[in-house]
C-alpha atoms as a PDB file:
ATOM      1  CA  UNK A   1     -43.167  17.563 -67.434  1.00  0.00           C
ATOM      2  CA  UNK A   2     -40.586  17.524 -70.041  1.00  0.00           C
ATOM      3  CA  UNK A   3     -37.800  15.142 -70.670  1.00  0.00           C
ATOM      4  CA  UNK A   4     -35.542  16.519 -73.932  1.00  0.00           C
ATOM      5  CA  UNK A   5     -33.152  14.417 -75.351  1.00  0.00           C
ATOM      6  CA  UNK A   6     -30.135  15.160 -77.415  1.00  0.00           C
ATOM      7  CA  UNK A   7     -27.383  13.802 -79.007  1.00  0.00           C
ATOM      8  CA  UNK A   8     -28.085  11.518 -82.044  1.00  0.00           C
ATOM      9  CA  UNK A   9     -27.086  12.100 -85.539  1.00  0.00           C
ATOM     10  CA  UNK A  10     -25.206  10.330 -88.520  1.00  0.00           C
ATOM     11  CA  UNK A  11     -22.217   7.403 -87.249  1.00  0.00           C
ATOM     12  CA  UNK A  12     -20.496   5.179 -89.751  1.00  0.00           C
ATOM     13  CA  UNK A  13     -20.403   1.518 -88.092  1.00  0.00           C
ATOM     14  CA  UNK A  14     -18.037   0.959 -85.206  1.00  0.00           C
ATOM     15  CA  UNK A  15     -18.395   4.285 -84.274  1.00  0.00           C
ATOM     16  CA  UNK A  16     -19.934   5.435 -80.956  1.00  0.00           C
ATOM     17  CA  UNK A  17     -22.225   8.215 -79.960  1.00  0.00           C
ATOM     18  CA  UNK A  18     -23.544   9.384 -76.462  1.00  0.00           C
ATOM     19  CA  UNK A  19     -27.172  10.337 -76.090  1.00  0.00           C
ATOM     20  CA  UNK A  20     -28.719  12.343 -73.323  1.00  0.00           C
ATOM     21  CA  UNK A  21     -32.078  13.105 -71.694  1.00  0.00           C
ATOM     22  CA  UNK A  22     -32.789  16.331 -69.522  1.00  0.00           C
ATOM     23  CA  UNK A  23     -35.363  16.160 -67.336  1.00  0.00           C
ATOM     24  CA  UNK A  24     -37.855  18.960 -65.674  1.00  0.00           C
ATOM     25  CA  UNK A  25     -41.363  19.198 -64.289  1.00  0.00           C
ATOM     26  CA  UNK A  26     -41.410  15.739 -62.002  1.00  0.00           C
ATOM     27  CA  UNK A  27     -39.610  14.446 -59.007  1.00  0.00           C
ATOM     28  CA  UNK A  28     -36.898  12.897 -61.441  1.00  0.00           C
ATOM     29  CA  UNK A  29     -34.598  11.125 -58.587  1.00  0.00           C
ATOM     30  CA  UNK A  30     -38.292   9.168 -57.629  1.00  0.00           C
ATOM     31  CA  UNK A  31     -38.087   7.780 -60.960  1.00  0.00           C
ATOM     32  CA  UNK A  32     -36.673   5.456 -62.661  1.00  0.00           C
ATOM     33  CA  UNK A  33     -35.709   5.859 -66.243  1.00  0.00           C
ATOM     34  CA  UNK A  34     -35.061   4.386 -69.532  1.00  0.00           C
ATOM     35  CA  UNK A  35     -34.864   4.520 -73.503  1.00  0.00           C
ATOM     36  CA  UNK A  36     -35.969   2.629 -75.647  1.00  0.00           C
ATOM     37  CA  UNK A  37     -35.979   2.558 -79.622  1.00  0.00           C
ATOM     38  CA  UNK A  38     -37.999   2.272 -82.872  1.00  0.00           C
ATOM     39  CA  UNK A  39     -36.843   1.170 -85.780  1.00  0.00           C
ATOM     40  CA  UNK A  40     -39.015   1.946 -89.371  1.00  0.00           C
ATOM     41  CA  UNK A  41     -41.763  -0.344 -90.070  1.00  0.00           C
ATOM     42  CA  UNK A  42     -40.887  -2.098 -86.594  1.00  0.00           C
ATOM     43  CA  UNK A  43     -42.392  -2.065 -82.743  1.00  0.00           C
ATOM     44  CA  UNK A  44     -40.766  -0.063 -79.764  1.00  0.00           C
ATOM     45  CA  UNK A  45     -38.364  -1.916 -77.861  1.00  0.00           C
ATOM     46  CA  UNK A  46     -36.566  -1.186 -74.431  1.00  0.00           C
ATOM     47  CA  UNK A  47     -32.988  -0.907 -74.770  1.00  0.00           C
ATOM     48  CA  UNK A  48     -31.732  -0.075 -71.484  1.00  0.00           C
ATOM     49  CA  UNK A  49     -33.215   0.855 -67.967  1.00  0.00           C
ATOM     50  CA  UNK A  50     -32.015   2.583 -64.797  1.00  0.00           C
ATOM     51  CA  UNK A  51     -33.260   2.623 -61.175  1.00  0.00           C
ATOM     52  CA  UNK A  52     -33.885   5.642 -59.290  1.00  0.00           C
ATOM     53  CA  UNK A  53     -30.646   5.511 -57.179  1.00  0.00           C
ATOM     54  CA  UNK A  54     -28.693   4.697 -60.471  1.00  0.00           C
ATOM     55  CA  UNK A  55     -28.734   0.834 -59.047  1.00  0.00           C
ATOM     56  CA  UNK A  56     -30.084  -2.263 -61.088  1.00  0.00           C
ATOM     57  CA  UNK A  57     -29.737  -1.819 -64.511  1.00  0.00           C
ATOM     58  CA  UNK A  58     -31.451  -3.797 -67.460  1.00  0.00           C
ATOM     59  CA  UNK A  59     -30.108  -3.939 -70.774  1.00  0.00           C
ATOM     60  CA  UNK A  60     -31.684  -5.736 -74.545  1.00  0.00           C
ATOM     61  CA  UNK A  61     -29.496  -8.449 -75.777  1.00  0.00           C
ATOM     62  CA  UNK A  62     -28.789  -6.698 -78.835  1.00  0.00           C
ATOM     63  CA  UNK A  63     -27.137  -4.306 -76.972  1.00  0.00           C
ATOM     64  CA  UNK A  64     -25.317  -5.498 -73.865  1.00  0.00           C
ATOM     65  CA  UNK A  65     -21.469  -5.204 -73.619  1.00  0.00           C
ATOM     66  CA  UNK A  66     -21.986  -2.377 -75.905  1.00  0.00           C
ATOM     67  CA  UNK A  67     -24.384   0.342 -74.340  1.00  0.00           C
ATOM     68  CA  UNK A  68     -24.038   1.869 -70.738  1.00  0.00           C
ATOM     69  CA  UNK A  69     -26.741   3.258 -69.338  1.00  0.00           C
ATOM     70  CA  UNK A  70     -26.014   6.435 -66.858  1.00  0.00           C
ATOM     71  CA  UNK A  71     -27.582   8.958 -64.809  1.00  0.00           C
ATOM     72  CA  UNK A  72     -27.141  11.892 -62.547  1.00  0.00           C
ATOM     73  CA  UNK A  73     -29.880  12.605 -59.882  1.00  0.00           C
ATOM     74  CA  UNK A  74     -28.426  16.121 -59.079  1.00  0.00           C
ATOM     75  CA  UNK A  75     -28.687  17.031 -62.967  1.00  0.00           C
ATOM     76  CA  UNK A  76     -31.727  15.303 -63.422  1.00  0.00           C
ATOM     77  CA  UNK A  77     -30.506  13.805 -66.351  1.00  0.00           C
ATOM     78  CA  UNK A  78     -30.209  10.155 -68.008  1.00  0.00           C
ATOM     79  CA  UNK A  79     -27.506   8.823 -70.558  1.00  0.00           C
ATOM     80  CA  UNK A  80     -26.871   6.286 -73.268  1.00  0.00           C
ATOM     81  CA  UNK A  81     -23.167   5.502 -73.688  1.00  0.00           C
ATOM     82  CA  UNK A  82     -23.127   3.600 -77.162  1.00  0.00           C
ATOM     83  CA  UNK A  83     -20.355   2.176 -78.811  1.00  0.00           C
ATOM     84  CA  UNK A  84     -19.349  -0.474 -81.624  1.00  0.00           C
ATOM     85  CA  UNK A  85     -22.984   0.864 -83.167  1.00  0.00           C
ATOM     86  CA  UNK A  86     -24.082  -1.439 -86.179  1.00  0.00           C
ATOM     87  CA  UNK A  87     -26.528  -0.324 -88.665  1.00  0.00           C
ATOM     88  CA  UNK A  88     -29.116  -2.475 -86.969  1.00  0.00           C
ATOM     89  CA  UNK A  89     -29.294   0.539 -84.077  1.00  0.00           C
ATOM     90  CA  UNK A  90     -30.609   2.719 -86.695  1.00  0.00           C
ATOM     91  CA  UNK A  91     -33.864   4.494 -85.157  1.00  0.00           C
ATOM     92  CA  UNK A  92     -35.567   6.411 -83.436  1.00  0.00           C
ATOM     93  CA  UNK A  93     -34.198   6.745 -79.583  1.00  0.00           C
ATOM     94  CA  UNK A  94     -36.830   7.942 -76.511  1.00  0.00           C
ATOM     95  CA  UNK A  95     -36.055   8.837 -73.406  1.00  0.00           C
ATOM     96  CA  UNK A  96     -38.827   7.762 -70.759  1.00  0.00           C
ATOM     97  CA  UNK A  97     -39.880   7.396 -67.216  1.00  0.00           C
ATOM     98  CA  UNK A  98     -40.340   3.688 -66.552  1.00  0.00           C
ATOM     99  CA  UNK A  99     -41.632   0.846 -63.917  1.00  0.00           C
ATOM    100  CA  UNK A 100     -38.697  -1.520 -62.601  1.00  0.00           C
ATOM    101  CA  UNK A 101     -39.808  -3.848 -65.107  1.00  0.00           C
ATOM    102  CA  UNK A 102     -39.193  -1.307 -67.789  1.00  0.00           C
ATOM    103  CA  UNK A 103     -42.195  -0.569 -69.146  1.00  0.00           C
ATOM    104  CA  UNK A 104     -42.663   2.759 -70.413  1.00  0.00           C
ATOM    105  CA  UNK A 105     -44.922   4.622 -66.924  1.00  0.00           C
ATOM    106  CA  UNK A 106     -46.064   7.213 -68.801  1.00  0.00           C
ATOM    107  CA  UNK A 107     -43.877  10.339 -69.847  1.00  0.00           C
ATOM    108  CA  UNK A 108     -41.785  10.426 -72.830  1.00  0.00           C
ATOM    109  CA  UNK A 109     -39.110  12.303 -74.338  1.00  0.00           C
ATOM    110  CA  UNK A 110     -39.296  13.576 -78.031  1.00  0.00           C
ATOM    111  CA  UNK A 111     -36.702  11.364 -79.826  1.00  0.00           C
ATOM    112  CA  UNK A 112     -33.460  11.841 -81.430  1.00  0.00           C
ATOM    113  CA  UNK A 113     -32.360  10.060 -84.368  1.00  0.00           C
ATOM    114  CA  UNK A 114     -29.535   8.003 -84.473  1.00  0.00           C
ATOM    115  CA  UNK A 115     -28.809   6.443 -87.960  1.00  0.00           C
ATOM    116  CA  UNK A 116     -25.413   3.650 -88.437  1.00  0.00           C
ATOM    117  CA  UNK A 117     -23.855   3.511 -91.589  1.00  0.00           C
ATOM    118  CA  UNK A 118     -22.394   0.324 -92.268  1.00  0.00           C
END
């Protein structure tokens, strides 16, 4: 099993930046998928799920109106659209296999950073 995301780096405030999660090793369209976030010195937290058939989405407070959450069964592959980023979405960002209640079901990407400037 491997899920490898991709895509953070360095954004001044406002800006926008598109992360992305390949998957391998496990039925991926059975699954549905999510990332979630930690910050320094603070707990994980979910930012955004998917559904297997790319269906009912959830989405944190904090980030609603500004992240979209994507996928694409046939490239086995999960996406984080985010834009008007604030320095307060500074962290670390996993990719993850999930339950439909979101909780993490027990394989995880690597990370990628994604640090705001403000």
């Amino acid at each position: 099993v491997q899920l490898q995301a991709s895509g953070g780096g360095l954004v001044q405030a406002g800006g926008s930046l598109r992360l992305s999660c390949a998957a391998s090793g496990f039925p991926f369209d059975y699954y549905a998928m999510g990332w979630f976030r930690q910050a320094p010195g603070k707990e994980r937290e979910a930012v955004s799920c998917i559904s297997s058939t790319d269906g009912p989405t959830y989405y944190a407070d904090s980030v609603k109106g500004r992240f979209t959450i994507s996928r694409d069964n046939a490239e086995a592959t999960v996406s984080l659209q985010m834009n008007s980023l604030k320095a307060e979405d500074t962290a670390v960002y996993y990719c993850a296999t999930v339950y439909t209640s979101c909780q993490p079901s027990g394989y995880w990407g690597q990370g990628t950073q994604v640090t705001v400037s403000s």
